[in-house]
Protein backbone atom coordinates (compact mmCIF):
# COMPACT_ATOMS: atom_id res chain seq x y z
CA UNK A 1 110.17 143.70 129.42
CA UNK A 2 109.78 144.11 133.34
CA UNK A 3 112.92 143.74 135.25
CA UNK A 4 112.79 140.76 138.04
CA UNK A 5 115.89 141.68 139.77
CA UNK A 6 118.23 144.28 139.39
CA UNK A 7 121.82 144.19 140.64
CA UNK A 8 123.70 147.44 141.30
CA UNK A 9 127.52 147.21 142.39
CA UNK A 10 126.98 144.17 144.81
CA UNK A 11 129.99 143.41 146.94
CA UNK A 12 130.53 141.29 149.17
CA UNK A 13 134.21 140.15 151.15
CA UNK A 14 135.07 137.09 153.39
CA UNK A 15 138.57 138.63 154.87
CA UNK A 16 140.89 139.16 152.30
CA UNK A 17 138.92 137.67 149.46
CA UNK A 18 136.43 139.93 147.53
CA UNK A 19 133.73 136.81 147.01
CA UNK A 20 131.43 139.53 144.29
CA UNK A 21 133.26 143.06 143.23
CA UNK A 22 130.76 145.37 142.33
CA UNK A 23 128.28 143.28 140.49
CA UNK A 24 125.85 144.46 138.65
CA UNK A 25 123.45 142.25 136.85
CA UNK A 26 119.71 143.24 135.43
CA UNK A 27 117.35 139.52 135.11
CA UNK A 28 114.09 139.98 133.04
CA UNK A 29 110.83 139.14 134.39
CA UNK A 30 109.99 135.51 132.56
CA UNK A 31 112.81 134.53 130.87
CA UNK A 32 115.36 131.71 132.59
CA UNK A 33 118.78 133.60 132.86
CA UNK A 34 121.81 131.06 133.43
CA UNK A 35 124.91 132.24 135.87
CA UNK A 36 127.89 130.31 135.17
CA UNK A 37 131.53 130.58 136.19
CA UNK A 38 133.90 128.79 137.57
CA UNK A 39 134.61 127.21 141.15
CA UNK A 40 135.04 130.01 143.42
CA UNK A 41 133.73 132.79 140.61
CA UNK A 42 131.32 134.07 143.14
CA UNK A 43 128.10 132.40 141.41
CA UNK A 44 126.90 130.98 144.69
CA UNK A 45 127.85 134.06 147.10
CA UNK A 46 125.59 136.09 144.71
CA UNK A 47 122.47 133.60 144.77
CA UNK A 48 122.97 133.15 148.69
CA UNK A 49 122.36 137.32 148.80
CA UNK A 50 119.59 137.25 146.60
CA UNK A 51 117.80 134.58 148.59
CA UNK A 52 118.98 136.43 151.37
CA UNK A 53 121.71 133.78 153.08
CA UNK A 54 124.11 136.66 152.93
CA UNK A 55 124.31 140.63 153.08
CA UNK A 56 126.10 142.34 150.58
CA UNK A 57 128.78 144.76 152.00
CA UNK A 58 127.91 147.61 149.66
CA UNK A 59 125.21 147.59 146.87
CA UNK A 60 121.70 147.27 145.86
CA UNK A 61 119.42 144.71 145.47
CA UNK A 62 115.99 145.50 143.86
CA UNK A 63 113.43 142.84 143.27
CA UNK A 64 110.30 143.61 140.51
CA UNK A 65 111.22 147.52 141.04
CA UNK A 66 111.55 147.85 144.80
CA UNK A 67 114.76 147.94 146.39
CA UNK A 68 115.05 145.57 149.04
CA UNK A 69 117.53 144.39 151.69
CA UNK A 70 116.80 141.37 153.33
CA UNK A 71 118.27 139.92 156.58
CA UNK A 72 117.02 136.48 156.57
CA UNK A 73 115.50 133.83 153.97
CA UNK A 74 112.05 134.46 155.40
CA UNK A 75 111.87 138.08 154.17
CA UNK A 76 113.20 136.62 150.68
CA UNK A 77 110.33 134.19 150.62
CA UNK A 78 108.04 136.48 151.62
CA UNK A 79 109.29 138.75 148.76
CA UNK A 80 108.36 135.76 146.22
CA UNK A 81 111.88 134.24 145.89
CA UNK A 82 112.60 130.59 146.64
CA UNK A 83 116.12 128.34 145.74
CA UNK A 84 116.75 124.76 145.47
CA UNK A 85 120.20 124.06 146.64
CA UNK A 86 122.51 121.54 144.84
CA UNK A 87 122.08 119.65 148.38
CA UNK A 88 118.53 119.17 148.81
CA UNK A 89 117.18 121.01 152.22
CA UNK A 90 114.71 117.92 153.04
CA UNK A 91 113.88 116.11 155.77
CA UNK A 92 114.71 112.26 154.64
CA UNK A 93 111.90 110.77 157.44
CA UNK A 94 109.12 112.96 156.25
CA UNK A 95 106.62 112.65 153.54
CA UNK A 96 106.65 114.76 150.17
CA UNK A 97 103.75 116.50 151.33
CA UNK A 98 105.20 117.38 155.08
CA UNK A 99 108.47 118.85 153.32
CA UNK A 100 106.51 120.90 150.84
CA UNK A 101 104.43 122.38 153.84
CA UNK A 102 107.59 122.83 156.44
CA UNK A 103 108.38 126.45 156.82
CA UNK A 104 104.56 126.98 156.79
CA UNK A 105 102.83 124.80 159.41
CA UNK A 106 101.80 127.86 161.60
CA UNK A 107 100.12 129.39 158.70
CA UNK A 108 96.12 129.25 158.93
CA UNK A 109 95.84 128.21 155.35
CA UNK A 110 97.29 125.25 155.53
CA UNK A 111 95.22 122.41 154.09
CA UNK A 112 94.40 119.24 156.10
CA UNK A 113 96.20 116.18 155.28
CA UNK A 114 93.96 115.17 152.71
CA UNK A 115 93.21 118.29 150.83
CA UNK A 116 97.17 118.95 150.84
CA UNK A 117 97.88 116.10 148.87
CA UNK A 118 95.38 116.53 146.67
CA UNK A 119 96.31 120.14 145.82
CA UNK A 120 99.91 118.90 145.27
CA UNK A 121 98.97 115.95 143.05
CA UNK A 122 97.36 119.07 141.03
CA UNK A 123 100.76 121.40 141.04
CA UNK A 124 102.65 118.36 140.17
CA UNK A 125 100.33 117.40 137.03
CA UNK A 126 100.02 120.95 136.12
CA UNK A 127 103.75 121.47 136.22
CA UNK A 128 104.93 118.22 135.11
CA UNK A 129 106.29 116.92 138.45
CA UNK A 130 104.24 114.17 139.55
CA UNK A 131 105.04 112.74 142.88
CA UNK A 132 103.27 110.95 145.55
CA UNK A 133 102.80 113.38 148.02
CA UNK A 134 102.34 110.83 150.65
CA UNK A 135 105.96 108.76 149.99
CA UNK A 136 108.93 109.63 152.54
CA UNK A 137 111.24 111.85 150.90
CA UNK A 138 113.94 108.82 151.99
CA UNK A 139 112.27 106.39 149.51
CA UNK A 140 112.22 108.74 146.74
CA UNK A 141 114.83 108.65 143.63
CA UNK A 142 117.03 111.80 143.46
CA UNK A 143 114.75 112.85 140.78
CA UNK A 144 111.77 112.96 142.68
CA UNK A 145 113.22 114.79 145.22
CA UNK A 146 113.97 117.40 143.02
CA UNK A 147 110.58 117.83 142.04
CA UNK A 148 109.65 118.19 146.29
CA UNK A 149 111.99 120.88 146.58
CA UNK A 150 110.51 123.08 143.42
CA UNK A 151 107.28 121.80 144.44
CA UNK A 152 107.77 123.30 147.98
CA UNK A 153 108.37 126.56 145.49
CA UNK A 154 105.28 126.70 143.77
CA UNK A 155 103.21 126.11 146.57
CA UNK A 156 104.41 129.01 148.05
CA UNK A 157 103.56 130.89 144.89
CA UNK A 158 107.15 132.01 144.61
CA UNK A 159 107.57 134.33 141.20
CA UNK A 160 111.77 133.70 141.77
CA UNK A 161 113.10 131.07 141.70
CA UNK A 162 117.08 130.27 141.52
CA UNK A 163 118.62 126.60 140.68
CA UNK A 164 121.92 125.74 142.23
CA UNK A 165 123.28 122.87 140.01
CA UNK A 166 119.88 121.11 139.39
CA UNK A 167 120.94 118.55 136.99
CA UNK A 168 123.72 116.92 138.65
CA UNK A 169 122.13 113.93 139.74
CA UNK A 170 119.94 114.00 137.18
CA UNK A 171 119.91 111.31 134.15
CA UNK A 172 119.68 112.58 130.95
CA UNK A 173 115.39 111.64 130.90
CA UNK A 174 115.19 113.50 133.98
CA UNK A 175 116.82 116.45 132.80
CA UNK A 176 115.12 116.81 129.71
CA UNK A 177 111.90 116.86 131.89
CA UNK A 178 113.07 119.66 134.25
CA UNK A 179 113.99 121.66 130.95
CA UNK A 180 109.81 121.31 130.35
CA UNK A 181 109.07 122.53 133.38
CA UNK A 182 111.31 125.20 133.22
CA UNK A 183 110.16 126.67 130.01
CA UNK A 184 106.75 126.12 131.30
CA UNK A 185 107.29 128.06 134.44
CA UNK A 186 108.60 131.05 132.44
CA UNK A 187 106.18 131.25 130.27
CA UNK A 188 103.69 131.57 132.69
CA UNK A 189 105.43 134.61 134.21
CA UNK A 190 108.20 133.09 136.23
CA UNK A 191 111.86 134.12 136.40
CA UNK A 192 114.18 131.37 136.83
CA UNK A 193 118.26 132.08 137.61
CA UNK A 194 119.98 128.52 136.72
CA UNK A 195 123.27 128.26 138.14
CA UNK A 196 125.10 125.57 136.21
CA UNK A 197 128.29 124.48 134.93
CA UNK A 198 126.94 122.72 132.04
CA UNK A 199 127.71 124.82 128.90
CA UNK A 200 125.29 122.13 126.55
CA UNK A 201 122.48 122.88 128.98
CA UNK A 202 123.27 126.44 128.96
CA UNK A 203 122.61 126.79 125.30
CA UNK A 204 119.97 124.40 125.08
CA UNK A 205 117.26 126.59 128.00
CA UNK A 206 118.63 129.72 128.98
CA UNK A 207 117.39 132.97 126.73
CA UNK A 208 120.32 134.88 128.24
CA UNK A 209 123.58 134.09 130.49
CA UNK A 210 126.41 135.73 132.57
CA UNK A 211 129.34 135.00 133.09
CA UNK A 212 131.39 135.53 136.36
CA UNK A 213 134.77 135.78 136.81
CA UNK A 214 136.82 135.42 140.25
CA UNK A 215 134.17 137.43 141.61
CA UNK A 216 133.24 140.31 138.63
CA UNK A 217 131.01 139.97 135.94
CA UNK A 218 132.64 139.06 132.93
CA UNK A 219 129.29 139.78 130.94
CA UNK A 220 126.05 139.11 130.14
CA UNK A 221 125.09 137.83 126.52
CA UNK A 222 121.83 136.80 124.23
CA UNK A 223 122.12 133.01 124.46
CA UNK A 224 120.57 132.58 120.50
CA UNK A 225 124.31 134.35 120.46
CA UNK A 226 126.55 132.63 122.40
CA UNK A 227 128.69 129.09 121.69
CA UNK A 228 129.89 126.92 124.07
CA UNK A 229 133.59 127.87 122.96
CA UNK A 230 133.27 131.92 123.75
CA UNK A 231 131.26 130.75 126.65
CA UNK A 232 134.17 129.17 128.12
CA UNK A 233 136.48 131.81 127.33
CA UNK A 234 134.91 134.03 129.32
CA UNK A 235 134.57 131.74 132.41
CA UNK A 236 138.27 130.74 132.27
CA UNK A 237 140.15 133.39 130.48
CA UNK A 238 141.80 131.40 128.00
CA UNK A 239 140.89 129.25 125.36
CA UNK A 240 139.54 125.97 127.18
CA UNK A 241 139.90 122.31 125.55
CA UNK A 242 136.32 120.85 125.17
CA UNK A 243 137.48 117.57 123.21
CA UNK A 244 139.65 115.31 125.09
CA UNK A 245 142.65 113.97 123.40
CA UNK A 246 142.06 110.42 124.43
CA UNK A 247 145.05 108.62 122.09
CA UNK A 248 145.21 104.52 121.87
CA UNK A 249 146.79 102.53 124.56
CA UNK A 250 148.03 98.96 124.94
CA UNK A 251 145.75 96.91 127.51
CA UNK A 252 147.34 94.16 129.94
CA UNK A 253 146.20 91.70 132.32
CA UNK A 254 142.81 92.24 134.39
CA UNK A 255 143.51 94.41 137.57
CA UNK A 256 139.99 93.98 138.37
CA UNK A 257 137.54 91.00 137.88
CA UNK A 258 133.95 90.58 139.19
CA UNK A 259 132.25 87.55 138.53
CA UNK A 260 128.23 86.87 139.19
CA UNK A 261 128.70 89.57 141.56
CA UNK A 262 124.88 89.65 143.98
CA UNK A 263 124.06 91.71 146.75
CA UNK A 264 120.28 91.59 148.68
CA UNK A 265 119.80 94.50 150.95
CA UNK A 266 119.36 93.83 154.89
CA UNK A 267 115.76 94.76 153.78
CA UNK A 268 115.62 91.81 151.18
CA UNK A 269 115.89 93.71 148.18
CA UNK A 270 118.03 92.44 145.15
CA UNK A 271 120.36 95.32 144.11
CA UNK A 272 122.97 93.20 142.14
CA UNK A 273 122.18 90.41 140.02
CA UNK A 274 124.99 88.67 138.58
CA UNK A 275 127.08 91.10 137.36
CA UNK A 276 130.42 90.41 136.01
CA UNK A 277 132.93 92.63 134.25
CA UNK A 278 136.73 92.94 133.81
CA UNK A 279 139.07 96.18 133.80
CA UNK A 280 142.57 95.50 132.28
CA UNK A 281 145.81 97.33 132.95
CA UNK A 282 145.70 100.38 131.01
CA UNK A 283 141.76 100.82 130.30
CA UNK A 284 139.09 103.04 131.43
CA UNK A 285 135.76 100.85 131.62
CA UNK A 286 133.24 103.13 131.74
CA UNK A 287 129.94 102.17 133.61
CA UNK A 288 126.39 104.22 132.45
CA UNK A 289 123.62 103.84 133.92
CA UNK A 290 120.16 105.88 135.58
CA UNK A 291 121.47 106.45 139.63
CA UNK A 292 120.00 103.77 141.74
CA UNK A 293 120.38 100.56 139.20
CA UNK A 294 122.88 99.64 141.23
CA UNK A 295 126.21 101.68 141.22
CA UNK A 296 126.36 102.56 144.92
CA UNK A 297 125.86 98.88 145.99
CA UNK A 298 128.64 98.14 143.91
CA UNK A 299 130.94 100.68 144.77
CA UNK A 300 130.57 99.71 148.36
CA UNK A 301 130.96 96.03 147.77
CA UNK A 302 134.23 97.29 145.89
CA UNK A 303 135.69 99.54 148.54
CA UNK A 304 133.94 97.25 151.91
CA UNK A 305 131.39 99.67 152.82
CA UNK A 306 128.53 97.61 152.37
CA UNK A 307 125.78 96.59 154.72
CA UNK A 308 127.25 93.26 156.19
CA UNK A 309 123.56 92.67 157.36
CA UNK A 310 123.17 91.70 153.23
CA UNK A 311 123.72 89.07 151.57
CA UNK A 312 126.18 88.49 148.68
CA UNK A 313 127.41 86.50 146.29
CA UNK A 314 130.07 86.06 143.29
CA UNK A 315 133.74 87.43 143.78
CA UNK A 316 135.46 90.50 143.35
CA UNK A 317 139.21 89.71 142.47
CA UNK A 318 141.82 92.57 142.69
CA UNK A 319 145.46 91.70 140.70
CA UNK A 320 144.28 87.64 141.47
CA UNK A 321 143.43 88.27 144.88
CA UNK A 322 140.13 87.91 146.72
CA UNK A 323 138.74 91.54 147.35
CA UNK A 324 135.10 90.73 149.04
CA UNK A 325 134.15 91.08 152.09
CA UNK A 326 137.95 93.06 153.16
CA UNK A 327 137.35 96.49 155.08
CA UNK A 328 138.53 99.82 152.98
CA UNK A 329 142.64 100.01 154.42
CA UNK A 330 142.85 96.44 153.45
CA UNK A 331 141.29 96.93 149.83
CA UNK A 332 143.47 100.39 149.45
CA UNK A 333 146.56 98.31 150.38
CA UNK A 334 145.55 95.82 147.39
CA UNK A 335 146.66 98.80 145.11
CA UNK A 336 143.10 101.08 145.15
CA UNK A 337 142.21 104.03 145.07
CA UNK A 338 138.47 105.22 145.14
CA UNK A 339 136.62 108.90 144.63
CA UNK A 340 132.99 108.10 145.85
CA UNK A 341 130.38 109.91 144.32
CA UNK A 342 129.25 111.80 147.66
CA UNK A 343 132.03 113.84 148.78
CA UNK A 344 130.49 114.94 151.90
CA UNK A 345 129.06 111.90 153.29
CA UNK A 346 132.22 109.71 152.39
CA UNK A 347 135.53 111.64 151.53
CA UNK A 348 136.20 114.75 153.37
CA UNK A 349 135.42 116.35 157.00
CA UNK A 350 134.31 119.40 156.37
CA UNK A 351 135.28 120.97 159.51
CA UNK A 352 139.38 119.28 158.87
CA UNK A 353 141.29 121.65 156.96
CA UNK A 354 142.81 121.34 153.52
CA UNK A 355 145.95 120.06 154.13
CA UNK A 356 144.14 117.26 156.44
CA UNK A 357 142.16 116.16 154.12
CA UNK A 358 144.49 115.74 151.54
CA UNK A 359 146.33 112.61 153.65
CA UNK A 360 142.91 111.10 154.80
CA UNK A 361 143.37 107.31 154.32
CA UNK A 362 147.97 107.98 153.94
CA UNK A 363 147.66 109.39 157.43
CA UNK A 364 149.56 106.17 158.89
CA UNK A 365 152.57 107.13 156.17
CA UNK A 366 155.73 107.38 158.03
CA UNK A 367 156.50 110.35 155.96
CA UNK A 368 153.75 112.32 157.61
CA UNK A 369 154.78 111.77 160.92
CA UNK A 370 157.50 113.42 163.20
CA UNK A 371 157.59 111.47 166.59
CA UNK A 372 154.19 110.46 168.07
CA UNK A 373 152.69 113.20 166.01
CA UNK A 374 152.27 114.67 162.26
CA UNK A 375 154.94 116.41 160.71
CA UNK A 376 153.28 120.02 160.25
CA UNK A 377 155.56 121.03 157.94
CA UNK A 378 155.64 118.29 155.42
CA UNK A 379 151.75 118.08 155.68
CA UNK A 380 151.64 122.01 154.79
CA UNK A 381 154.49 121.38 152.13
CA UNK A 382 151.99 118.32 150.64
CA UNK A 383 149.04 120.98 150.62
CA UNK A 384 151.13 123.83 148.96
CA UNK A 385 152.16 121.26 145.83
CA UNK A 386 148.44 119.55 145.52
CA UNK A 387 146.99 123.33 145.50
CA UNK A 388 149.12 124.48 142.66
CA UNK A 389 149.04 121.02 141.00
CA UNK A 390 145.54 120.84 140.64
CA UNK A 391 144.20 124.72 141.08
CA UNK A 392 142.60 124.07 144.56
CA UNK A 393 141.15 127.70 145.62
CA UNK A 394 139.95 128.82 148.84
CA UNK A 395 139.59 132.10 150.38
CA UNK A 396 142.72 132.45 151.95
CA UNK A 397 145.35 131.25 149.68
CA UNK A 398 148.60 129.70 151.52
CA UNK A 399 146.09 129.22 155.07
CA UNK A 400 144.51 125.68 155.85
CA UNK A 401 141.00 126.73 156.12
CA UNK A 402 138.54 124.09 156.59
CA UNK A 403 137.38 122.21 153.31
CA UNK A 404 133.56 123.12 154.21
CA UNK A 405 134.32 126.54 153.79
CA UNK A 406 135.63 125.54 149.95
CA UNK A 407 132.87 125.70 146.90
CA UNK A 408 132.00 122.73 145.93
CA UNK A 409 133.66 122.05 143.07
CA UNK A 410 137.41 122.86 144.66
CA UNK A 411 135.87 120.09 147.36
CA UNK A 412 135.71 118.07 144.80
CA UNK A 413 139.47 119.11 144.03
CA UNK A 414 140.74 118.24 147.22
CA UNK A 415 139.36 114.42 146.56
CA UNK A 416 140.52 114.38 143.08
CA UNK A 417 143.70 115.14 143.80
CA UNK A 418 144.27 112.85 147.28
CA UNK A 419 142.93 109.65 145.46
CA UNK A 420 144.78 110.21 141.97
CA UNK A 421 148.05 111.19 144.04
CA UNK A 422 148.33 107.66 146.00
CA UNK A 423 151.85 105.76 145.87
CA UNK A 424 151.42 102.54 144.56
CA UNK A 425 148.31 102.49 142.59
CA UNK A 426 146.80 99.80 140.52
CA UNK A 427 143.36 100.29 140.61
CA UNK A 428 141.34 103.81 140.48
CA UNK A 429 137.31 103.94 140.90
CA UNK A 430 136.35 107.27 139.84
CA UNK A 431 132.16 107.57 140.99
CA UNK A 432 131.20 111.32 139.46
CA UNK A 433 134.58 112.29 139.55
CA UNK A 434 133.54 115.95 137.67
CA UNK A 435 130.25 116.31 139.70
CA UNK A 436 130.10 120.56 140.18
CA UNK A 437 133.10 120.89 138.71
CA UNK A 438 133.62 123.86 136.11
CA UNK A 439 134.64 123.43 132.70
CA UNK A 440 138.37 124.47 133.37
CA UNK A 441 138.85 122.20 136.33
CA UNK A 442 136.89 119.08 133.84
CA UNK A 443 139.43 119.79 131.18
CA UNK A 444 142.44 119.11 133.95
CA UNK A 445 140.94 116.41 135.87
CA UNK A 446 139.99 114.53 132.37
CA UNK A 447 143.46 114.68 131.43
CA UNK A 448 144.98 113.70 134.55
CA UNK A 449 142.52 110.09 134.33
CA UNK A 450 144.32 109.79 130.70
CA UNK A 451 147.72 110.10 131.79
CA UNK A 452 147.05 107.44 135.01
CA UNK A 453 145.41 105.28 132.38
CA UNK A 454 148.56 105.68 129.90
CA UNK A 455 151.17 104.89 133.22
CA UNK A 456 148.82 101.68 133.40
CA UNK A 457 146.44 101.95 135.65
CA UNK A 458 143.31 100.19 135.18
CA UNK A 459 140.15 102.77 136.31
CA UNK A 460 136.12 101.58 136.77
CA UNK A 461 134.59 105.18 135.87
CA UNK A 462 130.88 105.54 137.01
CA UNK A 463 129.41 108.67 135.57
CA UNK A 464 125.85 110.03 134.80
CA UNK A 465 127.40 112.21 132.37
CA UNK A 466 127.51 110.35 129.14
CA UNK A 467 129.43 112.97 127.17
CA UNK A 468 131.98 112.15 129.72
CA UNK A 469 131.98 108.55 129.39
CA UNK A 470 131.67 108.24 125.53
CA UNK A 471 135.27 110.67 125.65
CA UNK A 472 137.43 108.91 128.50
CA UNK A 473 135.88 104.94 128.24
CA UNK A 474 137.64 102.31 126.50
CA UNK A 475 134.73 99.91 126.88
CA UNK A 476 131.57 100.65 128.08
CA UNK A 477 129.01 98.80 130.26
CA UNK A 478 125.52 99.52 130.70
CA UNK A 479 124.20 99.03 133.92
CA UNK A 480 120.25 98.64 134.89
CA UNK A 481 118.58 96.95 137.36
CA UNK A 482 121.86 95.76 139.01
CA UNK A 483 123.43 93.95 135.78
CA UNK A 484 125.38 94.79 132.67
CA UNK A 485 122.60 94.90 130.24
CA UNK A 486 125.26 95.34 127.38
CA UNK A 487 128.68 96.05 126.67
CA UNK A 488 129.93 98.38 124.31
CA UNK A 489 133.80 97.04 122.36
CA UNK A 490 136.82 99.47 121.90
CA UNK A 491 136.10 99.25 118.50
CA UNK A 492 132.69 100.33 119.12
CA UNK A 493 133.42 103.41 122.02
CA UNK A 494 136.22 104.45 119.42
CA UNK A 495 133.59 104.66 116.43
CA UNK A 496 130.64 106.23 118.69
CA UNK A 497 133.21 109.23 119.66
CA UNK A 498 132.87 110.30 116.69
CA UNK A 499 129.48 110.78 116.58
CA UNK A 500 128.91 111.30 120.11
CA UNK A 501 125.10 112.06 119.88
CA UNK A 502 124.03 109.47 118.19
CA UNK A 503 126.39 107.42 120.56
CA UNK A 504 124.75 108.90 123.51
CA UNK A 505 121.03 108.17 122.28
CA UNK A 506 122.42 104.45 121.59
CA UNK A 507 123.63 104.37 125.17
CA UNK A 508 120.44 105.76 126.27
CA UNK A 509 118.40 102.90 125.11
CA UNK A 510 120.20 100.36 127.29
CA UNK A 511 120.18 101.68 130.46
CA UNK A 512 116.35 102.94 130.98
């Protein structure tokens, strides 16, 4: 079989951290080849010089034969190579159509408005990706934007195309109709790289996968040969825990009640109707449901970030106490903690540094302050532990370099471990706590919501993962159209763990 890409001894450095040493890595033409690794492993570094983000430092890159060495995302484009980012690259106040044609407006074969969205009504039928190419991107589902940005592929006839993360804000329908598309696009010729952390998906679409390694190739495998459990191995380096022990624990009194809880957008659209649920001391209540049924409305009524242009209605009560309506640092002195589900919109500054983000929200502690100012020292001292405690990497280990230069998933470290850390904690709402998170850093971070739930806590988890759900929930509630549709018992959680796909496809049928 033809050879797509061919690595040959890629490196590539950021100071004193070797980011890819000496990879090299052949992808056939056609088949979808999954890169996995963990956080920091050098998965993205490697994409971002393919697509030609980066340079390598030493190294070859040849694409279908030819070497090449590209100096901008253009040439790589050009070349036939295109990449959907696990952030989407779209304009939010443009159309589907505009953001499939941006990049080429100068071109002269450019279709006229109508033909355009005519031709991309026929790409999106022929590939499975129907969209309206005349909606704004803005009013989309997460979903459909997906499909714009490997629409915006096809149309420019790209033969490469890599996948950062695509199904993280994917539900599980919406997944399994990218997987269709996938196959389809290889079998007509094209070479997909999927860069995931999912080791299920892995196995189910992939015909081969590599595995990196803080920056080296571990090795590349037949996936008809592979399991999830030698899979992980390789990423971590040790035999990884992928059940979580999840033993019985007492409940108390409800931490947390909402009651007819309603919310009506400034635009006059209902996004909560009625919804009422209860998290004791010393549960996890689990929350499933498709994205956009409600769960950001009602983690913003929860934490006082909503529109106050909207209108609600019910009551949120927090240990007895009325919780509606109070701004975040009155809510987090109630006892709560929250992890939203996007990092870089609502919990870090990406241009702050580690150890600053890790007090965000305890910055008015009088232990972090020396005079009129912070205590360096202590602040540094409070990075070093949280690091170590929860396996935050960065490129230079023991600095404070800002948490945009961080890979996503030790981002999503830095939250983890500022929210679960709190003094005084009743209350923890976890919203994707694992999103782009590797298996090794899932296995800690799953443990660490056990042992808060065994000291007592009470924790609202909203997850699109399922799998994740079904192993940390006590009782589950399935959320569509802005109510609890049905509620899954202990007794009933407990039993479907143990036959977690069946569980899953049960699940399924209340929340779409």
């Amino acid at each position: 079989m033809a050879e797509a890409i061919r690595l040959s001894g890629i490196t590539k450095q950021f100071g004193a951290l070797k980011a890819n040493d000496g990879v090299s890595l052949t992808i056939e033409a056609g088949t979808i080849h999954a890169l996995v690794g963990e956080n920091g492993a050098g998965k993205s570094t490697l994409s971002n010089m393919i697509y030609g983000l980066l340079r390598p430092d030493s190294g070859t890159i040849e694409i279908d034969g030819k070497r090449r060495s590209f100096s901008s995302t253009r040439q790589a484009i050009d070349a036939g190579i295109g990449m959907v980012h696990q952030h989407f690259m779209l304009v939010p106040t443009l159309t589907a159509a505009e953001n499939i044609m941006l990049g080429k407006e100068q071109s002269r074969f450019v279709l006229p408005g109508k033909r355009l969205g005519e031709a991309i009504e026929k790409l999106g039928k022929q590939h499975g990706l129907e969209i309206d190419p005349g909606a704004t991107v803005s009013s989309l589902s997460v979903g459909e934007q997906q499909r714009v940005e490997i629409l915006k592929l096809l149309y420019r006839q790209s033969k490469i195309l890599i996948l950062d993360e695509p199904t993280a804000v994917l539900s599980p329908s919406e997944t399994g109709r990218l997987f269709v598309t996938l196959r389809s696009l290889a079998a007509e010729g094209r070479t997909i790289l999927l860069i995931t952390h999912k080791l299920d998906e892995v196995l189910a679409v992939s015909d081969a996968v590599s595995v990196m390694r803080k920056g080296r190739l571990v090795g590349t495998i037949s996936t008809a040969a592979a399991t999830k459990e030698e899979l992980a191995r390789m990423m971590v380096g040790r035999d990884v825990l992928l059940r979580t022990e999840n033993p019985e624990q007492k409940t108390g009194e409800a931490v947390l009640t909402i009651d007819k809880l309603g919310y009506v957008s400034p635009q006059g659209v209902e996004k909560l109707r009625s919804l009422s649920l209860t998290v004791q001391a010393g549960e996890i209540y689990g929350i499933a449901g498709v994205e956009g049924n409600g769960q950001s409305e009602l983690l913003s009524l929860l934490w006082g970030t909503y529109e106050r242009d909207g209108k609600t209605s019910g009551s949120i009560r927090i240990d007895g106490k009325p919780a509606l309506g109070l701004n975040p640092a009155k809510i987090a002195a109630l006892g709560v903690s929250m992890i939203p589900e996007d990092r870089l919109r609502s919990a870090i500054v990406a241009e702050y540094g580690i150890a600053e983000n890790l007090i965000f929200g305890r910055h008015r502690e009088p232990a972090f302050h020396r005079g009129i100012g912070f205590d360096r020292q202590v602040l540094r001292d409070n990075a070093a532990a949280m690091t170590g405690r929860y396996d935050i990497r960065s490129s230079a280990p023991g600095a404070n370099p800002p948490v945009g230069s961080l890979s996503g998933g030790n981002q999503q470290k830095v939250v983890v471990a500022r929210e679960m850390e709190r003094p005084g904690l009743k209350l923890l709402v976890l919203a994707q706590p694992t999103r782009g998170v590797d298996i090794g850093a899932i296995e800690q971070i799953h443990k660490r919501i056990i042992d808060a739930r065994q000291k007592g806590l009470a924790i609202l988890l909203i997850s699109s993962e399922l799998e994740e759900l079904i192993a940390l929930s006590t009782r589950i509630g399935c959320l569509y159209k802005g109510a609890i549709r049905h509620e899954f018992s202990e007794s009933e959680v407990r039993k479907g763990r143990e036959h977690e796909s069946g569980f899953e496809q049960e699940i399924g049928l209340h929340i779409t």
